[in-house]
C-alpha atoms as a PDB file:
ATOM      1  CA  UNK A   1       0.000   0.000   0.000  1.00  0.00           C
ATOM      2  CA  UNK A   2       1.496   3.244  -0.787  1.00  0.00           C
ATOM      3  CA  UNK A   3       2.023   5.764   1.843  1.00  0.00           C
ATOM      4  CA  UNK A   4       1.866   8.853  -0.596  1.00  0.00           C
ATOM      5  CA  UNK A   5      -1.954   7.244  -1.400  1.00  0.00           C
ATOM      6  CA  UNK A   6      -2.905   7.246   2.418  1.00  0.00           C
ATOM      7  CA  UNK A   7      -1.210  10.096   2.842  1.00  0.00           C
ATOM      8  CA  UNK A   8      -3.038  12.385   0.017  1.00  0.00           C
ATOM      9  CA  UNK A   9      -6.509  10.531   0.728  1.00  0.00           C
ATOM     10  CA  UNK A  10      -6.048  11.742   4.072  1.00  0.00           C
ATOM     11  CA  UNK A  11      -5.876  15.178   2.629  1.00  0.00           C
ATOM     12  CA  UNK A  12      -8.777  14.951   0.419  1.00  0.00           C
ATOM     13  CA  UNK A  13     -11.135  13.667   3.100  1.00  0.00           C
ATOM     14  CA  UNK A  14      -9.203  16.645   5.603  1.00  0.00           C
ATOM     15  CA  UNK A  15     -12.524  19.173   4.437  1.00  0.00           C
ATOM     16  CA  UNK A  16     -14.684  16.801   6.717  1.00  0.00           C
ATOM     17  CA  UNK A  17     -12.689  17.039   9.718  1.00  0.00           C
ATOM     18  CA  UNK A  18     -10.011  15.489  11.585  1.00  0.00           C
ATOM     19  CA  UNK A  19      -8.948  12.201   9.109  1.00  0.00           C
ATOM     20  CA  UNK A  20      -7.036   9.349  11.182  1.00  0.00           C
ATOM     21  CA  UNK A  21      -6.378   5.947   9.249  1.00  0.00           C
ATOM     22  CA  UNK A  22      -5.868   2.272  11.050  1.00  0.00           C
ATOM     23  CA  UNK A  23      -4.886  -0.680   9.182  1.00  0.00           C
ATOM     24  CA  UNK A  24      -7.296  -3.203   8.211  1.00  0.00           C
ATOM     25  CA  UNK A  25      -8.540  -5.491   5.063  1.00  0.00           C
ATOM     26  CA  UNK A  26      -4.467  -5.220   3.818  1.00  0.00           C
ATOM     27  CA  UNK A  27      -4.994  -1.784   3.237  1.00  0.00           C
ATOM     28  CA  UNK A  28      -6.350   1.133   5.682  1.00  0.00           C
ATOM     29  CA  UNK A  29      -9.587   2.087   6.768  1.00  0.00           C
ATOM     30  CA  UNK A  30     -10.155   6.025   7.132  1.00  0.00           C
ATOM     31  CA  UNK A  31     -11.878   7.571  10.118  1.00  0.00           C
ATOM     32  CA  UNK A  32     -13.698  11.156   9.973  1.00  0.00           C
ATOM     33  CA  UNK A  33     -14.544  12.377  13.486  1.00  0.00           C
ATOM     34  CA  UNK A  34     -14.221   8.699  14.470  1.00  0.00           C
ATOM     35  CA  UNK A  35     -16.408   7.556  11.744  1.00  0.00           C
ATOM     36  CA  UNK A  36     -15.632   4.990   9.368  1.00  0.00           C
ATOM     37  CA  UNK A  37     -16.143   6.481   5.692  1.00  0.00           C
ATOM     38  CA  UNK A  38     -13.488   4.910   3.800  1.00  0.00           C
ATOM     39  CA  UNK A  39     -11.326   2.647   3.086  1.00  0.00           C
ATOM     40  CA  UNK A  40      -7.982   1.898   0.769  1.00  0.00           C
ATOM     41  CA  UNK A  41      -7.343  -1.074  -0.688  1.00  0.00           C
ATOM     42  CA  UNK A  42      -5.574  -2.431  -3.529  1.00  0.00           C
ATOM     43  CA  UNK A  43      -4.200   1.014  -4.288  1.00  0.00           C
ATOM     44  CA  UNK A  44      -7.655   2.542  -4.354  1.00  0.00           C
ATOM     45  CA  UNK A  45      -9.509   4.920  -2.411  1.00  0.00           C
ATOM     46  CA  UNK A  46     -13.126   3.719  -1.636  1.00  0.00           C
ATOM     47  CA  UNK A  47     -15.708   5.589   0.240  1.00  0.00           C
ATOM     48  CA  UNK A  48     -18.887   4.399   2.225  1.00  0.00           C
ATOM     49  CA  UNK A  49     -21.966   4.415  -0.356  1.00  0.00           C
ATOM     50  CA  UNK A  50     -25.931   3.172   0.991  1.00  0.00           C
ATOM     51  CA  UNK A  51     -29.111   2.629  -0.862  1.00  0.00           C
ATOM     52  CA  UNK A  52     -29.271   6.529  -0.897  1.00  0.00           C
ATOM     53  CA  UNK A  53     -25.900   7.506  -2.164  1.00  0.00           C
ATOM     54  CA  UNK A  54     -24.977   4.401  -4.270  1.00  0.00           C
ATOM     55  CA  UNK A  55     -26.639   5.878  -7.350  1.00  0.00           C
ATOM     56  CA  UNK A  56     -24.694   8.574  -7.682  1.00  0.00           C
ATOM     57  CA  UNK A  57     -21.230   6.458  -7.390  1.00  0.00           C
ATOM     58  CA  UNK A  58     -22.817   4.322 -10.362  1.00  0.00           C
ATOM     59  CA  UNK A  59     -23.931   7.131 -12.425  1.00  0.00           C
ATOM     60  CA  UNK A  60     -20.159   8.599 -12.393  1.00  0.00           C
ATOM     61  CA  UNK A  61     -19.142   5.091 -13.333  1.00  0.00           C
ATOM     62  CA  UNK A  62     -17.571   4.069 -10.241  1.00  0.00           C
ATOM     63  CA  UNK A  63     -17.181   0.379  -9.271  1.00  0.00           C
ATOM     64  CA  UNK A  64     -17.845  -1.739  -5.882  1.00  0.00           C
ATOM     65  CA  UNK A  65     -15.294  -2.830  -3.743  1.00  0.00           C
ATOM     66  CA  UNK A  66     -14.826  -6.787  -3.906  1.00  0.00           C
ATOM     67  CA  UNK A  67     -13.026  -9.066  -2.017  1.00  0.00           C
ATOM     68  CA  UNK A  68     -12.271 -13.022  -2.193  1.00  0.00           C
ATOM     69  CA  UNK A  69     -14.241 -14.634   0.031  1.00  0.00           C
ATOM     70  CA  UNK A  70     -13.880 -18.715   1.180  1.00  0.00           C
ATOM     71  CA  UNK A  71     -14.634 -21.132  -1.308  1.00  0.00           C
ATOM     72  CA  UNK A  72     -13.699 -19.002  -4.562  1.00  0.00           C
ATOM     73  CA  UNK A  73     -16.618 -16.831  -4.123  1.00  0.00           C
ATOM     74  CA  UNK A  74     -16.418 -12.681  -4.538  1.00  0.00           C
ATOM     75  CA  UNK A  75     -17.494 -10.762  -1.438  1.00  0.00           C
ATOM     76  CA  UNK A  76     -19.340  -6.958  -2.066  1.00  0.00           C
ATOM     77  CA  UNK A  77     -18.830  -4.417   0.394  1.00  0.00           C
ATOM     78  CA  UNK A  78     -20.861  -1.050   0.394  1.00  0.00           C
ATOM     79  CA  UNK A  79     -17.561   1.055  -0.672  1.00  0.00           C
ATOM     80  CA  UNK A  80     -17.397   2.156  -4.424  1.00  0.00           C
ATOM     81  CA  UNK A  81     -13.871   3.638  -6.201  1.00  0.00           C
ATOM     82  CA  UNK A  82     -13.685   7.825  -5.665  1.00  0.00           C
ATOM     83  CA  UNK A  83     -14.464   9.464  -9.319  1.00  0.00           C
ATOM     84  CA  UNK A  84     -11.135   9.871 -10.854  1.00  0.00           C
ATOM     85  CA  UNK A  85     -11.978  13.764 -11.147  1.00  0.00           C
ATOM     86  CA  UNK A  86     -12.305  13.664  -7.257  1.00  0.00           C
ATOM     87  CA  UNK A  87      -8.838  12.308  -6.059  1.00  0.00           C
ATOM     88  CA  UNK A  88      -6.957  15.512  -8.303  1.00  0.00           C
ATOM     89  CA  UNK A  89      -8.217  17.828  -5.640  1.00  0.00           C
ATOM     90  CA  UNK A  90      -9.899  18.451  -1.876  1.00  0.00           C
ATOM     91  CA  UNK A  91     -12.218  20.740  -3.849  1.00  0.00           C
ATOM     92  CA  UNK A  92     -13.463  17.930  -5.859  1.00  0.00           C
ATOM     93  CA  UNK A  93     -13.747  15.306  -3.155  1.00  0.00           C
ATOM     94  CA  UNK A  94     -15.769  17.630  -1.041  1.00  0.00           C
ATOM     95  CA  UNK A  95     -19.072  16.525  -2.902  1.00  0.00           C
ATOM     96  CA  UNK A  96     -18.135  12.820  -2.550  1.00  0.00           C
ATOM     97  CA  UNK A  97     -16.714  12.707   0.965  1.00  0.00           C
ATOM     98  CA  UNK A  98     -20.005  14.412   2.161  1.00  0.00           C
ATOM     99  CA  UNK A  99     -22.091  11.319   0.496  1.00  0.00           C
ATOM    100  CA  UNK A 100     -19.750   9.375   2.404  1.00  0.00           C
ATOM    101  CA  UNK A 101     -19.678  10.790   5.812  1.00  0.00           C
ATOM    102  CA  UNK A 102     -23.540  10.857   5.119  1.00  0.00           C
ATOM    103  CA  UNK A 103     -23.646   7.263   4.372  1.00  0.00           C
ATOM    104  CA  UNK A 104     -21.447   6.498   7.642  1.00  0.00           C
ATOM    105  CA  UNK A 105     -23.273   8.511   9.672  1.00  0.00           C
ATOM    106  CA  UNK A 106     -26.955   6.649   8.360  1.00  0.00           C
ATOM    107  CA  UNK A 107     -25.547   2.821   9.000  1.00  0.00           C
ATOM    108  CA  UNK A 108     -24.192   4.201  12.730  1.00  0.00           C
ATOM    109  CA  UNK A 109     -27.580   5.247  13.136  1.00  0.00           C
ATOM    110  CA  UNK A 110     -28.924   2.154  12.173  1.00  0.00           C
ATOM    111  CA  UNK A 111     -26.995  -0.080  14.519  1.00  0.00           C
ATOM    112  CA  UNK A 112     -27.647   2.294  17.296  1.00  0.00           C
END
């Protein structure tokens, strides 16, 4: 896993609020005010998407993130790819971070 990559996702995500990373699936999971809204993997950034905000993540042509699971089979998990446009600048992730945080924040909610 590249450190420049966790290191400038960091940075794009940094509009939210305070960004901290841990390491988990081989890659890093990012944390925005303690809330899990995406993770790296693989050498790409993917953020938290939900029934409400997966659309969007489609309709810009962004993909899920899959892992192997036991037995050959291909595991989904409700992360899709960042829009290429939105890892050249904080600016641009803005839009797509807040889907994310808002994602987060929903399936927190929901195991509450």
């Amino acid at each position: 896993m590249s450190e420049s990559l966790l290191s400038w996702s960091r940075e794009l995500l940094g509009a939210l609020g305070p960004v901290r990373s841990r390491r988990m699936f081989g890659g890093h999971g990012l944390y925005v005010d303690e809330v899990f809204v995406a993770l790296i993997a693989g050498g790409t950034l993917y953020l938290k998407v939900d029934d409400t905000t997966r659309g969007r993540f489609v309709d810009a042509g962004c993909q899920p993130f899959v892992y192997a699971k036991a037995g050959g089979q291909q595991g989904v998990m409700s992360y899709f790819n960042a829009p290429e446009e939105a890892m050249e600048s904080p600016e641009q992730m803005l839009p797509w971070a807040r889907l994310a945080m808002w994602s987060a924040l929903r399936a927190k909610a929901a195991k509450a």
